[in-house]
Structures are given as C-alpha cells and as structure tokens.
C-alpha atoms as a PDB file:
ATOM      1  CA  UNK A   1       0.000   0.000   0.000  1.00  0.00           C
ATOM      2  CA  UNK A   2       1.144   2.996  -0.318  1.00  0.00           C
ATOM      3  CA  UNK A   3       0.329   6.815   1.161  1.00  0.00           C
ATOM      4  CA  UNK A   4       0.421   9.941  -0.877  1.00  0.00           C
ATOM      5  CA  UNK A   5       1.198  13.246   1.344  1.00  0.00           C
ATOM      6  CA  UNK A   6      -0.334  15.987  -0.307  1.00  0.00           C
ATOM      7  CA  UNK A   7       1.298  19.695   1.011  1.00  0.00           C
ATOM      8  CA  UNK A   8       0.182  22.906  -0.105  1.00  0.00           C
ATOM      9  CA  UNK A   9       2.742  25.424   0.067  1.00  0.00           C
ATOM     10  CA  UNK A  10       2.415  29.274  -0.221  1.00  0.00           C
ATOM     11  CA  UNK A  11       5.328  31.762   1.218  1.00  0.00           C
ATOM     12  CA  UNK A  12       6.566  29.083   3.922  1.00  0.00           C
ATOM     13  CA  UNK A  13      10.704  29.617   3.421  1.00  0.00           C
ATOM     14  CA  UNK A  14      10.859  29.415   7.076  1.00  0.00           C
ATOM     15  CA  UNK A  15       9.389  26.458   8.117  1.00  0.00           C
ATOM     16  CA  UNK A  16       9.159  24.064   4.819  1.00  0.00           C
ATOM     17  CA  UNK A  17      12.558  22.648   5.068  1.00  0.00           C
ATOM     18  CA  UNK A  18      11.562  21.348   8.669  1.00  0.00           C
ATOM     19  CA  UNK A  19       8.315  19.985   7.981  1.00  0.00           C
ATOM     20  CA  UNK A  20       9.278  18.253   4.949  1.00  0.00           C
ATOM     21  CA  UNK A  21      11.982  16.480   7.370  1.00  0.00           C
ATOM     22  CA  UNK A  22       9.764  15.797   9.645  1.00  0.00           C
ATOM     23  CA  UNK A  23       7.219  14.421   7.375  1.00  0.00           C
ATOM     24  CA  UNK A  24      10.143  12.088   5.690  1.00  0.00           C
ATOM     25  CA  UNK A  25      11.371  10.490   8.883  1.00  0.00           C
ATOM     26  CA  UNK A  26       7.580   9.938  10.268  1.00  0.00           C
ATOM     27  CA  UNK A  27       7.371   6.462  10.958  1.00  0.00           C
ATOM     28  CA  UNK A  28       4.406   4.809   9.166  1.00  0.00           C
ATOM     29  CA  UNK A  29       2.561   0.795   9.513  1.00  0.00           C
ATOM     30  CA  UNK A  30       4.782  -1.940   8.317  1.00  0.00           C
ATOM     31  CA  UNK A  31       4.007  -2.526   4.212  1.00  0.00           C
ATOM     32  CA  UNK A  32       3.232   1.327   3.877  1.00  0.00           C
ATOM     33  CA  UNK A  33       5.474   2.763   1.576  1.00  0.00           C
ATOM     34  CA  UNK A  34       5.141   6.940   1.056  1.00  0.00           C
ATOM     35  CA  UNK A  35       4.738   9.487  -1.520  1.00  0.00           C
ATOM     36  CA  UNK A  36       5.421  13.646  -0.756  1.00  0.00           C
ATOM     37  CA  UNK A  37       3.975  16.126  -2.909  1.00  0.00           C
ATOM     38  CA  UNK A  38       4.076  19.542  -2.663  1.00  0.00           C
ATOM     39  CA  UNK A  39       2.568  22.251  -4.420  1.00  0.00           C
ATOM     40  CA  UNK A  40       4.051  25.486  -4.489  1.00  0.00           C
ATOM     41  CA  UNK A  41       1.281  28.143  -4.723  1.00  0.00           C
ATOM     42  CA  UNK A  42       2.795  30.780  -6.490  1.00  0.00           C
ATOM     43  CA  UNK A  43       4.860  31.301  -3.381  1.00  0.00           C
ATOM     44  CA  UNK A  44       6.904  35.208  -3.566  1.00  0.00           C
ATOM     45  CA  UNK A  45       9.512  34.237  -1.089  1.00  0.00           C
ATOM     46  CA  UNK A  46      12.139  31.653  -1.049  1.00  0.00           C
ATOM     47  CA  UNK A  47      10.496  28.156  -0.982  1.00  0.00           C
ATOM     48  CA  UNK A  48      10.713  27.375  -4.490  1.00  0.00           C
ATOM     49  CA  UNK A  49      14.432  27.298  -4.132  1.00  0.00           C
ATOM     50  CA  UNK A  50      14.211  25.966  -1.100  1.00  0.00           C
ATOM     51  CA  UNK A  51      12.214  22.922  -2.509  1.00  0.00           C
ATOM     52  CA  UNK A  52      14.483  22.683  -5.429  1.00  0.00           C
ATOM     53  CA  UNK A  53      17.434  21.592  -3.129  1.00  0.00           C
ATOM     54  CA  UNK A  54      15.296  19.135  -1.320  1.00  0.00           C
ATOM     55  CA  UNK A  55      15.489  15.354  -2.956  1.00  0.00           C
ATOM     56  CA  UNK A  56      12.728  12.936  -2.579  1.00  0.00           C
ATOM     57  CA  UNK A  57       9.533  14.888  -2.935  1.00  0.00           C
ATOM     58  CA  UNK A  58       6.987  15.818  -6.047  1.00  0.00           C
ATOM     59  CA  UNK A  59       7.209  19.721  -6.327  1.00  0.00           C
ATOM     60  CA  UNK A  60       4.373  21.104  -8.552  1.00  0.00           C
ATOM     61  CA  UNK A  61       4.175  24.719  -9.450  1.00  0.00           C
ATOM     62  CA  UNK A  62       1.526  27.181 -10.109  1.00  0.00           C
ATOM     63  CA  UNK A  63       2.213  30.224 -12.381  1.00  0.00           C
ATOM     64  CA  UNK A  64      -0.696  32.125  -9.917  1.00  0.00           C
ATOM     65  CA  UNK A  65      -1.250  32.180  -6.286  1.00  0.00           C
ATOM     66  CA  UNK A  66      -4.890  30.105  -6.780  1.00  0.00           C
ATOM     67  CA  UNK A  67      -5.261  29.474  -2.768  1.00  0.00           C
ATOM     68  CA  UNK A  68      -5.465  26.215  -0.487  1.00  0.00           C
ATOM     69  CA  UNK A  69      -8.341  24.350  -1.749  1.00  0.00           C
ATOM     70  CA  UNK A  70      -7.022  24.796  -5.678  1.00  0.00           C
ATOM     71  CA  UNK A  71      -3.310  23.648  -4.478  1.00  0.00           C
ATOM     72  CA  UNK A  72      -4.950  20.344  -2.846  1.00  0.00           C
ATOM     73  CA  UNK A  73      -7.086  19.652  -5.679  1.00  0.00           C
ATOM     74  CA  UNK A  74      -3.732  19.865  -7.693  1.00  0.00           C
ATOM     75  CA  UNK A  75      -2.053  17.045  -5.646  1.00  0.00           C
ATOM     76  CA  UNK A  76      -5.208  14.811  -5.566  1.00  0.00           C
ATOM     77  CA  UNK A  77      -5.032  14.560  -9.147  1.00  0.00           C
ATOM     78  CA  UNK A  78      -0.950  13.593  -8.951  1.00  0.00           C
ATOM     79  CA  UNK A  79      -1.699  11.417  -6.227  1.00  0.00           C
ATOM     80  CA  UNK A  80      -1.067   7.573  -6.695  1.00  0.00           C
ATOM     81  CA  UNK A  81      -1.610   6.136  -2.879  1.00  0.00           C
ATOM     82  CA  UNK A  82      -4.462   4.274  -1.852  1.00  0.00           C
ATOM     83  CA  UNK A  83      -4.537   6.283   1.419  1.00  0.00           C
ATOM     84  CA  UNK A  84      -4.579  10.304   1.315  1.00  0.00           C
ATOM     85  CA  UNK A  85      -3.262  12.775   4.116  1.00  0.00           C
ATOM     86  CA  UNK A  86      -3.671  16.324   3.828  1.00  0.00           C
ATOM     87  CA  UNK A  87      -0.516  18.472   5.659  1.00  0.00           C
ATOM     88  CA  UNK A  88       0.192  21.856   5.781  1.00  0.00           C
ATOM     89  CA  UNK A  89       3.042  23.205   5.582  1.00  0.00           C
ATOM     90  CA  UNK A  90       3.828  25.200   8.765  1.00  0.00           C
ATOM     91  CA  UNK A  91       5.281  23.588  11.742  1.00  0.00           C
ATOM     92  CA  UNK A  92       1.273  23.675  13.691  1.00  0.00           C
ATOM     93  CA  UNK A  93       0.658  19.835  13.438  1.00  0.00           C
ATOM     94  CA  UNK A  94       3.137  17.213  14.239  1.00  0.00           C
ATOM     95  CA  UNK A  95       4.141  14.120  11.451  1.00  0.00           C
ATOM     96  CA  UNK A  96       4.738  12.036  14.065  1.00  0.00           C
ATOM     97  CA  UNK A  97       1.126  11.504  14.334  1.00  0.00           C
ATOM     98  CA  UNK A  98       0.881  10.099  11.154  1.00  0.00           C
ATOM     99  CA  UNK A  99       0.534   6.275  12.685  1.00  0.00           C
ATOM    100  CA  UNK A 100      -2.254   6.503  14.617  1.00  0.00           C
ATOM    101  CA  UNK A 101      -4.085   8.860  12.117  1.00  0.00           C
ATOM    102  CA  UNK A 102      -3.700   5.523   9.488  1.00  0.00           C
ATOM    103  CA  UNK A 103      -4.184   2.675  11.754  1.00  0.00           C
ATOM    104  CA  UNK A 104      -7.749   2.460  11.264  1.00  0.00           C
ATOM    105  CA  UNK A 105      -8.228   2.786   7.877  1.00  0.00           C
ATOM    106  CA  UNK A 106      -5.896   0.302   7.601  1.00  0.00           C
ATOM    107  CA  UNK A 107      -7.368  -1.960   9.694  1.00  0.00           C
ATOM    108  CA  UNK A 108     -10.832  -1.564   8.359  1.00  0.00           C
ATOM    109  CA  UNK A 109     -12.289   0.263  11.141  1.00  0.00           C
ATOM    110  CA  UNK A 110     -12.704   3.865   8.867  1.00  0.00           C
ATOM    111  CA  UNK A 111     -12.510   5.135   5.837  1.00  0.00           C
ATOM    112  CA  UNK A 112     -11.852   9.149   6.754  1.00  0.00           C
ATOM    113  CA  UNK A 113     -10.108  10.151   9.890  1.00  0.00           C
ATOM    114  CA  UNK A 114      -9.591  13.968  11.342  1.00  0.00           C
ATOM    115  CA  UNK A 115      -6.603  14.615  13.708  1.00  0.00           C
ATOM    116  CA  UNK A 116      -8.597  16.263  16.284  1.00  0.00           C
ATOM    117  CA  UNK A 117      -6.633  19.376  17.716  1.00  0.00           C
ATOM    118  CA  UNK A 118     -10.014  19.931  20.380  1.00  0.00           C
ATOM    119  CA  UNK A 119     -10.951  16.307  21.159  1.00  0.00           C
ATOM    120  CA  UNK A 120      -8.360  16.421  24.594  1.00  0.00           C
ATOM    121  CA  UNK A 121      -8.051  20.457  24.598  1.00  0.00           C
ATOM    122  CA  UNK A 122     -11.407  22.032  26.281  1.00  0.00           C
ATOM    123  CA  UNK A 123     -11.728  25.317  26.658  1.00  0.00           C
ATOM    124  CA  UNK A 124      -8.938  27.616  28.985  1.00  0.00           C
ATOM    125  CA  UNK A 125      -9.255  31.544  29.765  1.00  0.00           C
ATOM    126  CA  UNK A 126      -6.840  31.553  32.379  1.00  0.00           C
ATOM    127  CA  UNK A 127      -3.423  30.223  32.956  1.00  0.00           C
ATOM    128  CA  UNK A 128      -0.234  28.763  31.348  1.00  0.00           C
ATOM    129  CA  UNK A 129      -1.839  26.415  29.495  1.00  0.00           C
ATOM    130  CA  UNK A 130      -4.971  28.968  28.382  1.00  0.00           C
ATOM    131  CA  UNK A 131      -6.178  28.355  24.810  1.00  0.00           C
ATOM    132  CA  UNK A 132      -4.176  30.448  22.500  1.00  0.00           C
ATOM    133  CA  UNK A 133      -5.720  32.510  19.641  1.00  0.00           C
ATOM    134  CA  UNK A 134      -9.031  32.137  21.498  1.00  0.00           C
ATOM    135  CA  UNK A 135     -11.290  33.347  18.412  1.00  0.00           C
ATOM    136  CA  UNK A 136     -10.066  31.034  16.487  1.00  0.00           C
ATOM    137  CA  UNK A 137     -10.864  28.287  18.768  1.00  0.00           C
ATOM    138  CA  UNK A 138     -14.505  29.745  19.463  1.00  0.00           C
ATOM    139  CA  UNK A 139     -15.038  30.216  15.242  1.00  0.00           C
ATOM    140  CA  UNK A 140     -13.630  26.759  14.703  1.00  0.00           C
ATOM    141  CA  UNK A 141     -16.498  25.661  18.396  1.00  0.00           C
ATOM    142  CA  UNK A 142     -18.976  27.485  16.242  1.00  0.00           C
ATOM    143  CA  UNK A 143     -18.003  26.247  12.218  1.00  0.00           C
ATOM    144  CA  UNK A 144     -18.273  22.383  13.968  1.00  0.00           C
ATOM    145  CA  UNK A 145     -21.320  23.067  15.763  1.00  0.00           C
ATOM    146  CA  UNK A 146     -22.642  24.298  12.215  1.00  0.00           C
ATOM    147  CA  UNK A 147     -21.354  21.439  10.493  1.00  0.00           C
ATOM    148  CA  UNK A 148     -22.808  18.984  13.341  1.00  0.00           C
ATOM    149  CA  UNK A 149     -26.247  20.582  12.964  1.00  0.00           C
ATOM    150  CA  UNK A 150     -26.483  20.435   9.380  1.00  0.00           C
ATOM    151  CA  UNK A 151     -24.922  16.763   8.091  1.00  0.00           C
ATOM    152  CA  UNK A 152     -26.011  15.263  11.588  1.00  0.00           C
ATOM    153  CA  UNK A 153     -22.277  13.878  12.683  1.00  0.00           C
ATOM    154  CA  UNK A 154     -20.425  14.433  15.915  1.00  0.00           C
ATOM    155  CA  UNK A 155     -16.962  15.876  14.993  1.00  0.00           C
ATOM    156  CA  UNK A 156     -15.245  18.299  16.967  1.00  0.00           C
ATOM    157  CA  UNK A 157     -12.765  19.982  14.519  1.00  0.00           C
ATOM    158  CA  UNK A 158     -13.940  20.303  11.183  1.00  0.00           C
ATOM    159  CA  UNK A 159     -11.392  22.848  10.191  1.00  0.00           C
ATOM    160  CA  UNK A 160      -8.211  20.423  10.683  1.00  0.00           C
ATOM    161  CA  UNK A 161      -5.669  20.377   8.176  1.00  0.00           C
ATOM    162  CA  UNK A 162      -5.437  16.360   9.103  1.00  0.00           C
ATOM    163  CA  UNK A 163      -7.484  14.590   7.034  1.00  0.00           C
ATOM    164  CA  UNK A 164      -6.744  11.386   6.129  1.00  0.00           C
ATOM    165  CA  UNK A 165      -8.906   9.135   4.033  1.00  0.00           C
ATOM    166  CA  UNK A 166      -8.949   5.986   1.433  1.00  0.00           C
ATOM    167  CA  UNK A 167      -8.547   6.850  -1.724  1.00  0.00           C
ATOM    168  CA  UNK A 168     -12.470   5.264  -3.029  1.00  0.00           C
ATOM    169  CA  UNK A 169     -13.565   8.442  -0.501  1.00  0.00           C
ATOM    170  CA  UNK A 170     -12.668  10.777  -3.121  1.00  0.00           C
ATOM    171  CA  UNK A 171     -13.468   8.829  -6.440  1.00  0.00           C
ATOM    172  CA  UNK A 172     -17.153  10.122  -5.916  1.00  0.00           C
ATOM    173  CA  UNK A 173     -16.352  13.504  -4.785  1.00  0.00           C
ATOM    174  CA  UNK A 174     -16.423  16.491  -6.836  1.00  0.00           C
ATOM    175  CA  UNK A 175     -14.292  19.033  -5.287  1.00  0.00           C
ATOM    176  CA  UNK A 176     -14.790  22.688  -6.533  1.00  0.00           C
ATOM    177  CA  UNK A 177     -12.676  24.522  -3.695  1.00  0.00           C
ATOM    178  CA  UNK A 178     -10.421  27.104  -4.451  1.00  0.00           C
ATOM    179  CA  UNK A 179      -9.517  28.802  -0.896  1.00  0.00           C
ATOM    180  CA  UNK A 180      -9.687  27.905   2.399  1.00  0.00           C
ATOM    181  CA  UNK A 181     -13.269  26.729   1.816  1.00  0.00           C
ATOM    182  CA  UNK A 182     -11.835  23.165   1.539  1.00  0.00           C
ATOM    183  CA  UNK A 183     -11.935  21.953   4.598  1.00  0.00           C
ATOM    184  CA  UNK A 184     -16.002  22.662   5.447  1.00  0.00           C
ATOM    185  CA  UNK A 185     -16.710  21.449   1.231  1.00  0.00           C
ATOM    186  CA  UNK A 186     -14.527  18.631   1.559  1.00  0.00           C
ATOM    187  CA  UNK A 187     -16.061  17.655   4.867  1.00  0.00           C
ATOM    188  CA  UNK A 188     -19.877  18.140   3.675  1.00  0.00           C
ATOM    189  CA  UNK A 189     -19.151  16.284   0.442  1.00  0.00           C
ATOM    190  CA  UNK A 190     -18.016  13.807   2.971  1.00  0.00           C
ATOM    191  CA  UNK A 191     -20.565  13.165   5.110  1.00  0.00           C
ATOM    192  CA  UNK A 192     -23.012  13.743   2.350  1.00  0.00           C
ATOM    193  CA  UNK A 193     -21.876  10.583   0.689  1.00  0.00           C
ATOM    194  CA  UNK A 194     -22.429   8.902   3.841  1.00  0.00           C
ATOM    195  CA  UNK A 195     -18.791   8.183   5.270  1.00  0.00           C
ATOM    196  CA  UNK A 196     -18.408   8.641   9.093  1.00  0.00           C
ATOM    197  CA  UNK A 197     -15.587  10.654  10.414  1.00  0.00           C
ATOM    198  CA  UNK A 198     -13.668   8.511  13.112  1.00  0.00           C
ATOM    199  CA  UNK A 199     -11.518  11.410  15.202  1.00  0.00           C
ATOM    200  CA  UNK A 200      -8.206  11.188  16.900  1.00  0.00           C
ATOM    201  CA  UNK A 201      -6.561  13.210  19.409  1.00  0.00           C
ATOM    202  CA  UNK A 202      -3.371  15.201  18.248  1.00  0.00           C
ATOM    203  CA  UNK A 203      -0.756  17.565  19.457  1.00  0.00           C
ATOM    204  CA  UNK A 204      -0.844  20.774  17.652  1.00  0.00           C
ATOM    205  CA  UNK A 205       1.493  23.838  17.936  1.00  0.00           C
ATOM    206  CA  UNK A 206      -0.633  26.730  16.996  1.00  0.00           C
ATOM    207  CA  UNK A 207       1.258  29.689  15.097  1.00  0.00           C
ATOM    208  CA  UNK A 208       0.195  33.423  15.007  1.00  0.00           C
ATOM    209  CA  UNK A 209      -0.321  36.292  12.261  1.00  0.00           C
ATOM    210  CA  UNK A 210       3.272  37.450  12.807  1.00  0.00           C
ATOM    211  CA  UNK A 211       4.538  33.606  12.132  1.00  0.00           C
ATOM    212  CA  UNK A 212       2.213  33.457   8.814  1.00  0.00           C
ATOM    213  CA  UNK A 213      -1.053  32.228   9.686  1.00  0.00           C
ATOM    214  CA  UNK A 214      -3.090  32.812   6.740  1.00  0.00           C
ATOM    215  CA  UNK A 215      -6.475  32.173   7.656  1.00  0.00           C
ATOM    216  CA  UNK A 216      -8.825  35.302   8.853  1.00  0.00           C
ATOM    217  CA  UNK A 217     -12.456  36.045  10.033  1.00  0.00           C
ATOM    218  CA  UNK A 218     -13.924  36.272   6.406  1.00  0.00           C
ATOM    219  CA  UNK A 219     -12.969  32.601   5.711  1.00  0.00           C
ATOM    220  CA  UNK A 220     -15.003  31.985   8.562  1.00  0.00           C
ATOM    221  CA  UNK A 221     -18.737  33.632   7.041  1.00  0.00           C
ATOM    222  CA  UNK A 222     -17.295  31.889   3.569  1.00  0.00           C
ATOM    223  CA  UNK A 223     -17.185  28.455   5.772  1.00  0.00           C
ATOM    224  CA  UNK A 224     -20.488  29.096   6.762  1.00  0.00           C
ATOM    225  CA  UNK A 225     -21.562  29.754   3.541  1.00  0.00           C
ATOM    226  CA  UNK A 226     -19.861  26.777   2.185  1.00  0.00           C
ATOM    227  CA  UNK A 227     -21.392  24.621   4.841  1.00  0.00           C
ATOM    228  CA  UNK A 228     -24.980  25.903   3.510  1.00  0.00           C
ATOM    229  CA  UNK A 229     -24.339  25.516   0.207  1.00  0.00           C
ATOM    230  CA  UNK A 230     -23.209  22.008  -0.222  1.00  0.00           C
ATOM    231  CA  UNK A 231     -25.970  20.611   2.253  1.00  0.00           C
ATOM    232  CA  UNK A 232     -28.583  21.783  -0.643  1.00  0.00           C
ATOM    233  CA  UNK A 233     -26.313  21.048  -3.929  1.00  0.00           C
ATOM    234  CA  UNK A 234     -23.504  19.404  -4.980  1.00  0.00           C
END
C-alpha cells in the first residue's frame, strides 16, 4: 500500500525545510510505503528554491497564487496512494502523528479520519496552558457546531488540516474549492456521501499572524456559507 502526502505550500521559506523532514522520517505501519507532494502556490519568497534543493519529494508549481483548496485539488489529481493525508506546511501539526491517524483505515475500522486538535483540549481563559488565539478556537467551536447541525455527525474539529482518508472516498467527490473553503466542502461532500468521520486526538502547535497564519475572520462567514451551500447542492 502505499500513502500519498499531499502539502500545499504558499510563502513558507521558514518552516518548509523542517516539515518536509519531519514528514520524511515519520514512521508509518509496516508494508506502507510513502509518496510527498508539494505544491508550491505561487509562493513570492524563497520556498521554491528551497524545494528545489530538497530530494525525494513531487514539487508542482503554479504560475498564480490560486489558494489552499485549488493547491490540494492539484495534488489529488498527482496522487497515486491508496490512502490520502492532507498536511500543511507550517510547523502547527506534528508528522509524528501520522501512525495513529492511518491505523484504522488500515485496519478496516474507517474510511476518513480527522486529527482532532479539540478532542483532549477544552476550553482555557486563564493560565499557562490557556487556549491560544481564542477566536479562532470559538469560530472553529462554532463552524463544527454548524457542520454537526447540518450533516447530523459528531466531529469536533472540522477545520483540521489532518485529514486522512482511502482513496475510493474521493473517487465520488467532486471538489470545486479554491480557498480555504476546503476543509467545510470537503467535509460536507463527505458526510453527504455517507462516510463517518472517526476522530483522533493530536498535538498541535498553533502559530500566530506574525509567524504566517493565513487564515482570517472572512474565511469563517465563507465556511459558513460553504457549509450551507453544499448541504442543498452538490
């Protein structure tokens, strides 16, 4: 068998050298061989030649910055594993979770599993351990709760970038995102075609604005949107 990493990469010359380490020496199930492929978005900085020097991976370029959802969609079509995992490219989520995020679709017990980054981490106002970016945590609270309410599941962190599913998930899904509306289209599309999410815990580092987080308050009412949208069409 064997697992196709798909990373979308946009303006990342600090951090893309590390992850892509990280994700190569990730130890994976016995009989699991790997594929890495990153898209570079268009990026303005330094990670195409940064990604040039690095052996081992599929780099795919894009002439224009097209967003997330456009750069996935790029690797899904390259991608030749019968198991999918979606990574970003900062240093927020941790490769070394890869095993127990593939264990059960390898077993048979799932066919789509989300690295939960809220499953273990409740709430925190106060403290050394208080929940950092807090409106991000309350807009990802309230774009699950959404997603909950409308496609009837139970997940608790819809807007992971760990999502890790067999490759038949995605032969009858149309994917139209461009942006950072893939993760609530992908997800709807998912449970629309009647696949249950199975959730595991992971350890996440969350990054700020000044690190390069990308993601802002608008994606959220386009989430919403997306959420809507895809519960009515397809």
């Amino acid at each position: 068998m064997k697992l196709s990493i798909i990373i979308p990469v946009y303006n990342e010359e600090k951090t893309i050298e590390v992850l892509v380490k990280r994700v190569k020496s990730a130890k994976l199930p016995k009989n699991l061989s790997k594929e890495i492929i990153v898209i570079d978005d268009a990026s303005s900085d330094k990670t195409a030649s940064i990604l040039s020097l690095i052996k081992g991976i599929e780099v795919m370029k894009h002439k224009n910055n097209m967003g997330k959802g456009f750069a996935v969609r790029t690797g899904l079509k390259h991608a030749r594993g019968d198991i999918i995992l979606i990574q970003d490219a900062d240093l927020e989520y941790n490769p070394d979770d890869y095993g127990k995020l593939i264990f059960p679709i390898i077993l048979g017990k799932a066919k789509v599993v989300y690295g939960s980054r809220l499953k273990n981490y409740p709430l925190k106002l106060f403290g050394k351990k208080r929940t950092p970016l807090l409106t991000h945590f309350l807009g990802n609270k309230l774009l699950t709760l959404v997603t909950n309410i409308l496609y009837g599941d139970g997940v608790t962190d819809m807007e992971t970038c760990y999502k890790v599913m067999s490759r038949g998930v995605l032969d009858g899904i149309k994917l139209n995102a461009e942006r950072f509306d893939f993760e609530p289209e992908i997800t709807a599309k998912i449970l629309k075609s009647g696949f249950q999410i199975h959730e595991i815990p992971i350890r996440v580092n969350p990054r700020g604005y000044d690190e390069g987080k990308k993601i802002s308050w608008k994606d959220g009412f386009i989430a919403v949107w997306t959420l809507i949208k895809y519960k009515f069409t397809d």
